[in-house]
C-alpha atoms as a PDB file:
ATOM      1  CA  UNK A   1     -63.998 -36.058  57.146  1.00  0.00           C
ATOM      2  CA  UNK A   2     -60.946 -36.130  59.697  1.00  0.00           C
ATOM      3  CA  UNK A   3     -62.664 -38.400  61.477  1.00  0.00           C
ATOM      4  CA  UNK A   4     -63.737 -40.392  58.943  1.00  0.00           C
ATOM      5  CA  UNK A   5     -60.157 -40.593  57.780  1.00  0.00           C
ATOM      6  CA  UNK A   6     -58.842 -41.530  61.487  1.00  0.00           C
ATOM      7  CA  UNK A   7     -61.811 -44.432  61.506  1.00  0.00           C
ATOM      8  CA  UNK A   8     -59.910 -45.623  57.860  1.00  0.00           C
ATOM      9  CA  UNK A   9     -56.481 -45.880  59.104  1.00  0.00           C
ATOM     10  CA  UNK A  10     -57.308 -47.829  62.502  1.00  0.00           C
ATOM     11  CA  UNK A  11     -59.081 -50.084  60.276  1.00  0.00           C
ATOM     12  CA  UNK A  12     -55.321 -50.390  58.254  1.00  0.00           C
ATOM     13  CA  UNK A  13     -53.127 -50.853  60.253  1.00  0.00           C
ATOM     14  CA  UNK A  14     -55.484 -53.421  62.052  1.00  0.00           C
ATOM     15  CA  UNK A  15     -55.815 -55.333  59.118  1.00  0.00           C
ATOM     16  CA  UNK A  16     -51.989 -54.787  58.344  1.00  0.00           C
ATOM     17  CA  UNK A  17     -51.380 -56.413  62.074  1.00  0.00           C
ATOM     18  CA  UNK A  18     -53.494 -59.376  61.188  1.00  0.00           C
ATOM     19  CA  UNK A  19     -51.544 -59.893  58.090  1.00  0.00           C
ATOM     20  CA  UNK A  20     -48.355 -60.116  59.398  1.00  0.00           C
ATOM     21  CA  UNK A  21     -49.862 -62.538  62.548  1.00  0.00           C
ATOM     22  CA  UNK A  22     -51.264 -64.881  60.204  1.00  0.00           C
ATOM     23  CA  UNK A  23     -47.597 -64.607  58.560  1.00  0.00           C
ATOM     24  CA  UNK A  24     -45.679 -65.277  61.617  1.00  0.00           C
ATOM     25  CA  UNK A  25     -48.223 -68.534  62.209  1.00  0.00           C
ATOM     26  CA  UNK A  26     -45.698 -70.616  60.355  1.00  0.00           C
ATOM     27  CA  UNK A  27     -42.565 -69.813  61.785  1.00  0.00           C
ATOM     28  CA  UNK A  28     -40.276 -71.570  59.698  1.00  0.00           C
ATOM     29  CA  UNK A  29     -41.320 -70.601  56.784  1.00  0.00           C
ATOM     30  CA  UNK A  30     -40.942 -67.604  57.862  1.00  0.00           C
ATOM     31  CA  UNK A  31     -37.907 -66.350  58.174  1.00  0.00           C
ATOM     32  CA  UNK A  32     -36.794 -69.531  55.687  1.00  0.00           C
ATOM     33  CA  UNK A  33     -38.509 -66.838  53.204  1.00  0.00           C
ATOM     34  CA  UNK A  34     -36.845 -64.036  54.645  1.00  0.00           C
ATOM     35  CA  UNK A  35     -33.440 -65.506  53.804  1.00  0.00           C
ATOM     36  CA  UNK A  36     -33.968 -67.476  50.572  1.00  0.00           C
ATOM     37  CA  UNK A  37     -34.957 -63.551  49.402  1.00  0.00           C
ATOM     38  CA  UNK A  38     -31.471 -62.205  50.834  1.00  0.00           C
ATOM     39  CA  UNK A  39     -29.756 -65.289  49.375  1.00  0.00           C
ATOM     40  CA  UNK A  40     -30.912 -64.540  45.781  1.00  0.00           C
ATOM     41  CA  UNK A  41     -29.706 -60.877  46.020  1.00  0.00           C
ATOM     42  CA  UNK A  42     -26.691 -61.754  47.361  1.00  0.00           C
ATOM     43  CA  UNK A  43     -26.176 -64.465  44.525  1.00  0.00           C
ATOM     44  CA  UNK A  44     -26.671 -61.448  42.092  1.00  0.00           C
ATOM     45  CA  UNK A  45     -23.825 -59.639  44.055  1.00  0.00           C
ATOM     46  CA  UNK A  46     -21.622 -62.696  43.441  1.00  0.00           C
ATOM     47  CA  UNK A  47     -22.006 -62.941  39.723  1.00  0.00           C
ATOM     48  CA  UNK A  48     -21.302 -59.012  39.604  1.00  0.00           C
ATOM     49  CA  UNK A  49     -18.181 -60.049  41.572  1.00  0.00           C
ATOM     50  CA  UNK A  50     -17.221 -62.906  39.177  1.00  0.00           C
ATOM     51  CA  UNK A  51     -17.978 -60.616  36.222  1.00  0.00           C
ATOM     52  CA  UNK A  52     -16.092 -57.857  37.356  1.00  0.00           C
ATOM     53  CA  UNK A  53     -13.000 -59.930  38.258  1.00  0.00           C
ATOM     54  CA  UNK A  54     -12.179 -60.353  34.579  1.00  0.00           C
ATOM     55  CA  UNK A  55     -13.319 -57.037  33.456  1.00  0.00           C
ATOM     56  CA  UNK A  56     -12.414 -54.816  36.134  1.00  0.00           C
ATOM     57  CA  UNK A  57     -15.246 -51.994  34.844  1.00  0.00           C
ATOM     58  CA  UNK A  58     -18.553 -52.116  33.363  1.00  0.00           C
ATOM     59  CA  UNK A  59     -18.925 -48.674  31.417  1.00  0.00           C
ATOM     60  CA  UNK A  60     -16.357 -47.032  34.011  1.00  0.00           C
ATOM     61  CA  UNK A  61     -18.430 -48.483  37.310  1.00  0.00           C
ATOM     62  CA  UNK A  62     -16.505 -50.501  39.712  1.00  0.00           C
ATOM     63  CA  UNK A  63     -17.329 -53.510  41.513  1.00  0.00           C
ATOM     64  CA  UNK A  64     -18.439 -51.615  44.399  1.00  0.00           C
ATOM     65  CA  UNK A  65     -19.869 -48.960  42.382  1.00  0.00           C
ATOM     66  CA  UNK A  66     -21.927 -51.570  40.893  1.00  0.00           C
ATOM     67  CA  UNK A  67     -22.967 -53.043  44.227  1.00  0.00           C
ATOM     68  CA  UNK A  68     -24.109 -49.673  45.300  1.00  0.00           C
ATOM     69  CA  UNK A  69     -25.950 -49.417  41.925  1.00  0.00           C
ATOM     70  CA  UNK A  70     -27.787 -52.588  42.739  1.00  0.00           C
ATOM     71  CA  UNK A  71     -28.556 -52.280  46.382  1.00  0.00           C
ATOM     72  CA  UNK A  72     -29.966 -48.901  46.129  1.00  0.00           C
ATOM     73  CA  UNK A  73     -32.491 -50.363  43.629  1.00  0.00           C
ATOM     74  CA  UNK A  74     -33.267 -53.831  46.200  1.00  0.00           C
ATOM     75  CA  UNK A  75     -33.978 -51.079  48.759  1.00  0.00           C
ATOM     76  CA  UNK A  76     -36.771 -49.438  47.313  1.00  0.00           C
ATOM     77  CA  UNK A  77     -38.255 -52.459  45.913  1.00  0.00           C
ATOM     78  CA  UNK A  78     -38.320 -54.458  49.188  1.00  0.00           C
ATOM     79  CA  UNK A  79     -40.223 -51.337  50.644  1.00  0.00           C
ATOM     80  CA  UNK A  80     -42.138 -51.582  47.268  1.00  0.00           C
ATOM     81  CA  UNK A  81     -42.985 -54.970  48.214  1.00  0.00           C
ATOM     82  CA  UNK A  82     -44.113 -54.751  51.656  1.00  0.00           C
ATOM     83  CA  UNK A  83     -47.284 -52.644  50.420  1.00  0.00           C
ATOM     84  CA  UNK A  84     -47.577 -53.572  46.861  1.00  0.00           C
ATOM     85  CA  UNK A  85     -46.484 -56.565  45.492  1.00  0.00           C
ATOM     86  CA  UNK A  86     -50.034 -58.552  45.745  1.00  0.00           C
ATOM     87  CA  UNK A  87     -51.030 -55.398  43.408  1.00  0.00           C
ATOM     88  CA  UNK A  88     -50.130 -57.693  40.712  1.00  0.00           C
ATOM     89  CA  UNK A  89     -52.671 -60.398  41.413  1.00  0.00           C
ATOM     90  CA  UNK A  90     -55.794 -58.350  41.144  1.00  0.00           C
ATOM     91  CA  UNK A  91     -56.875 -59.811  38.265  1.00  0.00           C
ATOM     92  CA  UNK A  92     -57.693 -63.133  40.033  1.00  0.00           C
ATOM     93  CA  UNK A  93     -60.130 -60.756  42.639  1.00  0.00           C
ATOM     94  CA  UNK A  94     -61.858 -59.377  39.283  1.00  0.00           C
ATOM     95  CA  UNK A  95     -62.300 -62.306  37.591  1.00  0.00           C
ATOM     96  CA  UNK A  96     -63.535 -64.309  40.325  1.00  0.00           C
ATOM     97  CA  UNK A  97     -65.890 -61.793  41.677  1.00  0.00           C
ATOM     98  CA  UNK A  98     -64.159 -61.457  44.835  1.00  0.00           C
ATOM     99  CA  UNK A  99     -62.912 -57.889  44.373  1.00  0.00           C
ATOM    100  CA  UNK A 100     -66.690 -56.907  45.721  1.00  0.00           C
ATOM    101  CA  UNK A 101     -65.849 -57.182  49.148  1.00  0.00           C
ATOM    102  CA  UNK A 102     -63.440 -54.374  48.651  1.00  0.00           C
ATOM    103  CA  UNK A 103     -66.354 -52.434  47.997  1.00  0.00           C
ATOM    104  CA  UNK A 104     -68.205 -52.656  50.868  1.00  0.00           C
ATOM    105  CA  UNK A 105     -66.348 -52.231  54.047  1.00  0.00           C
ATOM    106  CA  UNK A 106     -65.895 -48.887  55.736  1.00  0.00           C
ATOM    107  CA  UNK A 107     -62.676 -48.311  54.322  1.00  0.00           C
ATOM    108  CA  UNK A 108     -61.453 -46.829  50.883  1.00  0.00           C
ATOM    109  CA  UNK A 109     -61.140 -50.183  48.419  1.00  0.00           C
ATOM    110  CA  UNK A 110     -57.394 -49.268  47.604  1.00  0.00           C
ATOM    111  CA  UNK A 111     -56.434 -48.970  51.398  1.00  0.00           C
ATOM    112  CA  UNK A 112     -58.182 -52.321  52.006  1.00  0.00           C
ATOM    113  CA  UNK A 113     -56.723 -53.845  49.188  1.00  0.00           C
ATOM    114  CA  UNK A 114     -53.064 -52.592  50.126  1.00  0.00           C
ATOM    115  CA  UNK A 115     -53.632 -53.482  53.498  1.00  0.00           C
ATOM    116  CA  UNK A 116     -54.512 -56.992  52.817  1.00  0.00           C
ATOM    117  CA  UNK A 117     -51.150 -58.709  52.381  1.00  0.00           C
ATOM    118  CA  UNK A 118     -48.253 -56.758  54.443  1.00  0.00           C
ATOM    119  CA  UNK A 119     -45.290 -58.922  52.726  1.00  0.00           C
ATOM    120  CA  UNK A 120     -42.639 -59.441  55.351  1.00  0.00           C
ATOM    121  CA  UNK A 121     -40.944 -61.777  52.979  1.00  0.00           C
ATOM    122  CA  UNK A 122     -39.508 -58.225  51.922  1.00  0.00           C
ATOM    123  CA  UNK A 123     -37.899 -58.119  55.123  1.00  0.00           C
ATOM    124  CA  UNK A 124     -35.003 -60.510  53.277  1.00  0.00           C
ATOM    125  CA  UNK A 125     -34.335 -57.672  50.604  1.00  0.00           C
ATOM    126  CA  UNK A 126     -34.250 -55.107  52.944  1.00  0.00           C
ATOM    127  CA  UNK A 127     -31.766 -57.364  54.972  1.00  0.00           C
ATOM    128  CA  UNK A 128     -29.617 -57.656  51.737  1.00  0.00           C
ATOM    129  CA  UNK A 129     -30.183 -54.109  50.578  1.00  0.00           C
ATOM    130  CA  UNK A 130     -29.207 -52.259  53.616  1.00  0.00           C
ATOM    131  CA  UNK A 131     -25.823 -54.654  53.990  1.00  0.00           C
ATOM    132  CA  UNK A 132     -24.605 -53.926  50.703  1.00  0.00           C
ATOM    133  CA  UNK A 133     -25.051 -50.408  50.774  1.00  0.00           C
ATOM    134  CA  UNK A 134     -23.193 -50.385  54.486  1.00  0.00           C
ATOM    135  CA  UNK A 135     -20.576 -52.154  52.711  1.00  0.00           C
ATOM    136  CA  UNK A 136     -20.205 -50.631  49.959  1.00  0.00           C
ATOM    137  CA  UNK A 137     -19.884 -46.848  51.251  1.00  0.00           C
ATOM    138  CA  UNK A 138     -17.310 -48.447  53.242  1.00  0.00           C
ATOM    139  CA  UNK A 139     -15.210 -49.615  50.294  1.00  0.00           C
ATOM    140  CA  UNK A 140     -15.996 -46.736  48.353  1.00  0.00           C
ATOM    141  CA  UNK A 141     -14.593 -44.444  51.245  1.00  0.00           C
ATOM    142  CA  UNK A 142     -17.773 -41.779  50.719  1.00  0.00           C
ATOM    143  CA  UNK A 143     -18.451 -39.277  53.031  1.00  0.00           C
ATOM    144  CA  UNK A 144     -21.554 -37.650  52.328  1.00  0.00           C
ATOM    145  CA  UNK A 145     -22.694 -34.284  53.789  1.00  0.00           C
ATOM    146  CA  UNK A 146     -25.978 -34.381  55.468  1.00  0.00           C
ATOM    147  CA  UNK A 147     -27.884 -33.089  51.784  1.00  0.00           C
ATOM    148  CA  UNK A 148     -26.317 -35.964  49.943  1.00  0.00           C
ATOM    149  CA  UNK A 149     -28.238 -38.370  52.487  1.00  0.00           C
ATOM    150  CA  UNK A 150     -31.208 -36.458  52.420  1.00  0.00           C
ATOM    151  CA  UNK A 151     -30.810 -37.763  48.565  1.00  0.00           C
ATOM    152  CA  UNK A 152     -30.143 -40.740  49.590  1.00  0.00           C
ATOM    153  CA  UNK A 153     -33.400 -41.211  51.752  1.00  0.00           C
ATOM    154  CA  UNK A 154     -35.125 -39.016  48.807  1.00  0.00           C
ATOM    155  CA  UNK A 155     -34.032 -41.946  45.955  1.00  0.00           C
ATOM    156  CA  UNK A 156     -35.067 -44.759  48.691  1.00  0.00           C
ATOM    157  CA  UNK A 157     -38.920 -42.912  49.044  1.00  0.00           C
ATOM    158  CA  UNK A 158     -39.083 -41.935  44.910  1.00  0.00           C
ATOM    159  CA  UNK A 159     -37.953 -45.417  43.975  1.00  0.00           C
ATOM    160  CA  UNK A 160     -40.670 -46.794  46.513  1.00  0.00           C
ATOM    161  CA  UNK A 161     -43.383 -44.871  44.488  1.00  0.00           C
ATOM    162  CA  UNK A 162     -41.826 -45.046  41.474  1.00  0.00           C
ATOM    163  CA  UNK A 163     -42.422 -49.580  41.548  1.00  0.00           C
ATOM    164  CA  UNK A 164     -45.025 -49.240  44.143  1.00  0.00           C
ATOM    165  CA  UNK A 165     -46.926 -46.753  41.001  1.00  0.00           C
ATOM    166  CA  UNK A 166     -46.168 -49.467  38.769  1.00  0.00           C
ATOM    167  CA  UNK A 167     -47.136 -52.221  40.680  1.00  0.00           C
ATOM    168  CA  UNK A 168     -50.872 -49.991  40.995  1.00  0.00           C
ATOM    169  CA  UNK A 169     -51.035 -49.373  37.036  1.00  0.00           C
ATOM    170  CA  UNK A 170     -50.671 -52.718  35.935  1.00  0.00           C
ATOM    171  CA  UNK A 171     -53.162 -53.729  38.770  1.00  0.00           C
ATOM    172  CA  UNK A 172     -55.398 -51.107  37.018  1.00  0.00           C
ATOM    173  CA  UNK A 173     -55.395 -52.931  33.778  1.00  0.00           C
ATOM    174  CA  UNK A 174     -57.815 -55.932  35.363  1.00  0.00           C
ATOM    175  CA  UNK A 175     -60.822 -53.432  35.582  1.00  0.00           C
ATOM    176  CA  UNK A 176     -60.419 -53.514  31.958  1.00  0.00           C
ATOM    177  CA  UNK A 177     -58.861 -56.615  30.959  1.00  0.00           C
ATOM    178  CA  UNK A 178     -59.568 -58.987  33.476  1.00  0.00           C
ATOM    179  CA  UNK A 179     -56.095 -60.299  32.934  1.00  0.00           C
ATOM    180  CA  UNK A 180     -53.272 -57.836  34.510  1.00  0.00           C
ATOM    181  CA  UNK A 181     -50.433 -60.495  36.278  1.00  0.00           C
ATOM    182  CA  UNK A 182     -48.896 -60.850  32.275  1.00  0.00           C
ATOM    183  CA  UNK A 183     -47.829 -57.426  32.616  1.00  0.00           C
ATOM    184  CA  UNK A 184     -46.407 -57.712  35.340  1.00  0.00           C
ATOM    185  CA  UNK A 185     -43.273 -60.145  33.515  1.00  0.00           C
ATOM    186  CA  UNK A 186     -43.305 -58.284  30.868  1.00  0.00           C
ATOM    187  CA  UNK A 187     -42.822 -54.796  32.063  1.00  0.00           C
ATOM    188  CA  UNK A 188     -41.828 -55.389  35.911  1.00  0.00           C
ATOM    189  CA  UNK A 189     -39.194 -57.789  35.628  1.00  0.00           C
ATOM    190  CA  UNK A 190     -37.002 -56.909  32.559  1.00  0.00           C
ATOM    191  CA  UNK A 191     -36.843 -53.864  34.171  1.00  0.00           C
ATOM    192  CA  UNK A 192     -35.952 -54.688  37.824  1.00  0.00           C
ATOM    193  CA  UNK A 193     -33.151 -56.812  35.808  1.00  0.00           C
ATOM    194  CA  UNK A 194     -32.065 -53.690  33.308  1.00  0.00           C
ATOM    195  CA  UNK A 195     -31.697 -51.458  36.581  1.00  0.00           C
ATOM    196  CA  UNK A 196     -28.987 -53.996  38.121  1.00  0.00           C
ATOM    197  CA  UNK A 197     -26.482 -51.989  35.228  1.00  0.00           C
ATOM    198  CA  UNK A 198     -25.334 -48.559  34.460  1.00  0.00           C
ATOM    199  CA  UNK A 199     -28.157 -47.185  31.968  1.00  0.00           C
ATOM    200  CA  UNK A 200     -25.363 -46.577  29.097  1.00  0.00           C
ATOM    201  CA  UNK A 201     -25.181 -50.047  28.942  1.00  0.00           C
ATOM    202  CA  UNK A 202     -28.839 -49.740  26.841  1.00  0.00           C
ATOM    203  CA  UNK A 203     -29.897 -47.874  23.351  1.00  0.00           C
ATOM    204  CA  UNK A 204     -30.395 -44.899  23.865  1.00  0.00           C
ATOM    205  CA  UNK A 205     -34.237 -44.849  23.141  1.00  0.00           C
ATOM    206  CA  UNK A 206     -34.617 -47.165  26.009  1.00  0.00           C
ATOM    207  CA  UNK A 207     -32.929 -45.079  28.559  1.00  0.00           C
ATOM    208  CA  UNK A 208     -35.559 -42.061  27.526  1.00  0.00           C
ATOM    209  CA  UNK A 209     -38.203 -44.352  27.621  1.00  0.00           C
ATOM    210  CA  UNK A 210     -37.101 -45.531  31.523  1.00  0.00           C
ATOM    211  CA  UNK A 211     -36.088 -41.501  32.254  1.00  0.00           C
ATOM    212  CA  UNK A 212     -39.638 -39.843  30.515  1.00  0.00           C
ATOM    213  CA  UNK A 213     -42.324 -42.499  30.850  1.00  0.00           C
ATOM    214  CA  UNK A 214     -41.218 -45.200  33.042  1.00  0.00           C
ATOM    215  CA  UNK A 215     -39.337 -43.788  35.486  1.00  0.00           C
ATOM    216  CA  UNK A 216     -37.177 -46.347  36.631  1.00  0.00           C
ATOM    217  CA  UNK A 217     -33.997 -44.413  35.855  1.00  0.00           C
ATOM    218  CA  UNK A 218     -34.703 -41.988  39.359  1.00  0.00           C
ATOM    219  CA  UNK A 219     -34.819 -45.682  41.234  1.00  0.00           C
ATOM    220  CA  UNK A 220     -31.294 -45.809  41.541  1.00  0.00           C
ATOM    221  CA  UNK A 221     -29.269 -44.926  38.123  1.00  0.00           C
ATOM    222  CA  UNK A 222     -29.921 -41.021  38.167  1.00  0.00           C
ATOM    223  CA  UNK A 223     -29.266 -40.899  42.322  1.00  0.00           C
ATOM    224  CA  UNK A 224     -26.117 -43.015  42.284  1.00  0.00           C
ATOM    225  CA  UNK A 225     -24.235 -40.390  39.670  1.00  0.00           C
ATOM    226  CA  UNK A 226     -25.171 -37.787  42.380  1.00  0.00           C
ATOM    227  CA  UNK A 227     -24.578 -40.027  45.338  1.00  0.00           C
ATOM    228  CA  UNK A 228     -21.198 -41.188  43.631  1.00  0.00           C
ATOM    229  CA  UNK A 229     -19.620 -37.860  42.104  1.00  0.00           C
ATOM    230  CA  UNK A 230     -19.962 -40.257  38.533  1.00  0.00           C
ATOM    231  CA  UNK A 231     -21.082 -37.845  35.195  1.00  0.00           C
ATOM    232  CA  UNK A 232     -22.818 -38.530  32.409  1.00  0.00           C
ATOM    233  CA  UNK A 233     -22.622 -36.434  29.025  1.00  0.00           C
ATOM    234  CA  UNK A 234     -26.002 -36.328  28.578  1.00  0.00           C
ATOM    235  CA  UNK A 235     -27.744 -36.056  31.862  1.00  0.00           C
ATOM    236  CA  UNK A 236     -27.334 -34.052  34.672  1.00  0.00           C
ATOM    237  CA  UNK A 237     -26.332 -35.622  38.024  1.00  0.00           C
ATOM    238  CA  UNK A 238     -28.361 -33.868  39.819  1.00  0.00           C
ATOM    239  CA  UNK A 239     -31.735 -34.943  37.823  1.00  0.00           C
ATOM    240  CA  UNK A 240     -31.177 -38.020  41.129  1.00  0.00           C
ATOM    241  CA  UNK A 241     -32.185 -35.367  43.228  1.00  0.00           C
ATOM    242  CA  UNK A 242     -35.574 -35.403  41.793  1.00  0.00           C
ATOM    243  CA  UNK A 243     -36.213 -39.372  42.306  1.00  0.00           C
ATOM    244  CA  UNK A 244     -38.783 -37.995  44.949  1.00  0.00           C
ATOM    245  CA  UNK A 245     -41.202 -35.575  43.573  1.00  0.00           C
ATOM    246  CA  UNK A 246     -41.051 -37.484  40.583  1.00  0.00           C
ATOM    247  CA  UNK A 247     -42.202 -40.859  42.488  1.00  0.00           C
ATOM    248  CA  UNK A 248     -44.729 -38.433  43.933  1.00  0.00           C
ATOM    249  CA  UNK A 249     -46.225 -37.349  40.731  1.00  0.00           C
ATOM    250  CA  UNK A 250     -45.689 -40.800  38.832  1.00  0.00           C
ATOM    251  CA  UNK A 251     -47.594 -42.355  41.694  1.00  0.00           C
ATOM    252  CA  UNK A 252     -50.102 -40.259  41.380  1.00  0.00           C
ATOM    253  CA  UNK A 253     -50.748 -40.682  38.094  1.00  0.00           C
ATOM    254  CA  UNK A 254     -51.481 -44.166  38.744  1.00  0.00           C
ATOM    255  CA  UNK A 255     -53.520 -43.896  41.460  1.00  0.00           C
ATOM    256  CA  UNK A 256     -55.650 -41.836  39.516  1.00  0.00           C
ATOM    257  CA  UNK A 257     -55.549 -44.516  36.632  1.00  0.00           C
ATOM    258  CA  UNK A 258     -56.466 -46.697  39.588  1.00  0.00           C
ATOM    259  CA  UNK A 259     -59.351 -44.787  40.531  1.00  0.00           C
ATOM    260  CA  UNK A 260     -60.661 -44.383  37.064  1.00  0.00           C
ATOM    261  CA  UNK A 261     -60.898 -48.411  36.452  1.00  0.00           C
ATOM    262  CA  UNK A 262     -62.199 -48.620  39.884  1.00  0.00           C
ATOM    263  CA  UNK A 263     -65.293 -46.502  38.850  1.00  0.00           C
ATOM    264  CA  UNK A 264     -65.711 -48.386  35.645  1.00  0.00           C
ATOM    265  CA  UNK A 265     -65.625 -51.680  37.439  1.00  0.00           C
ATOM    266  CA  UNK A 266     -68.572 -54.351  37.315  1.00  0.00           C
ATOM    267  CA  UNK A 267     -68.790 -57.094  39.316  1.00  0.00           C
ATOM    268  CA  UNK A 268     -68.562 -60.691  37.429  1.00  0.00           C
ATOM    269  CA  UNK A 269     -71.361 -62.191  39.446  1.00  0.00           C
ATOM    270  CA  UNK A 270     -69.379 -65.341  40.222  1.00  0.00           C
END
């Protein structure tokens, strides 16, 4: 089985190496893509800048505080992106039939599939993400002690699994549907957007629903009270300290949703 499992992981990181080859083919383009992604981040920063110039505080966060807020989020979805972001387009391998070749190489279908597309276009977010958060412990004059950045790393890894999970349920929904992108705008990207704000900002039904079932509250709301000495009246500051084993179990979860459409699936013929 070791061996078996050594075979498996030449095989992806192989493939991962001929992704990113075939990527760096067209030069321009890419690292043109690298920086149009840190250019729309940063233009997200600005507005938060403009905002806050006339308002001074959004639900008692600062400008900076806010920055932080946002960057820690970018972080973990640019590393989200790297492995998972084609996730969303697995419909278009069910419908078409295509999704069969997954099936019969000597590697597990859900490495090959992960391995297929290594999206350096991410590389632009994580460019963004990592300068704002530079910046903005600088402004904010922190000094954490070496647990508070093992939180920090812990929130970067949990929010990873936490959009890389839901990247792999919604992919899940093809083996049954046939259709899975859809949910992808309707569930992915409000929330990516609601995340960019303190979670008070929201009814209060909708921040259980992002702390209890969707998870995206351990991304970067939960950790930045912790990582910021900020309180909340109703939830403890140090729930961020969780943002790992829960990505860990919430992956999970999905994987094994993953797995269970995956053994249900029939091939279209096409």
């Amino acid at each position: 089985m070791i061996q078996s499992w050594l075979k498996g992981s030449r095989l992806y990181f192989r493939m991962v190496g001929a992704s990113i080859r075939a990527q760096m083919q067209y030069r321009y383009a890419f690292f043109m893509n690298i920086l149009g992604w840190a250019m729309s981040y940063a233009g997200t920063a600005v507005t938060m800048w403009v905002m806050l110039s006339s308002f001074h505080s959004l639900e008692g966060w600062t400008l900076w505080e806010l920055i932080f807020l946002f960057a820690l989020s970018v972080l973990s979805w640019g590393v989200c992106v790297l492995f998972f972001f084609h996730f969303r387009s697995m419909d278009q391998y069910v419908l078409n039939g295509t999704f069969d070749r997954f099936l019969v190489r000597p590697i597990h279908p859900f490495f090959h599939f992960m391995a297929m597309k290594f999206d350096v276009g991410a590389f632009g977010q994580l460019l963004f993400s990592i300068a704002a958060v530079a910046l903005a412990y600088v402004q904010l004059h922190l000094d954490w002690p070496l647990w508070k950045w093992a939180v920090f790393l812990g929130a970067v890894a949990g929010g990873t699994f936490i959009q890389g999970g839901i990247m792999v349920l919604i992919s899940a929904f093809a083996f049954w549907t046939t259709r899975s992108e859809r949910f992808y705008w309707v569930v992915v990207f409000p929330a990516k957007s609601m995340m960019n704000y303190p979670l008070t900002l929201y009814p209060r039904l909708l921040q259980w629903i992002v702390i209890f079932v969707l998870p995206f509250a351990f991304v970067n709301y939960l950790p930045a009270l912790l990582l910021l000495n900020k309180n909340h009246s109703a939830y403890s500051p140090y729930w961020g300290s969780l943002s790992f084993p829960v990505g860990l179990l919430f992956f999970g979860i999905c994987y094994m949703v993953w797995m269970r459409g995956l053994n249900r699936y029939k091939s279209t013929g096409s």
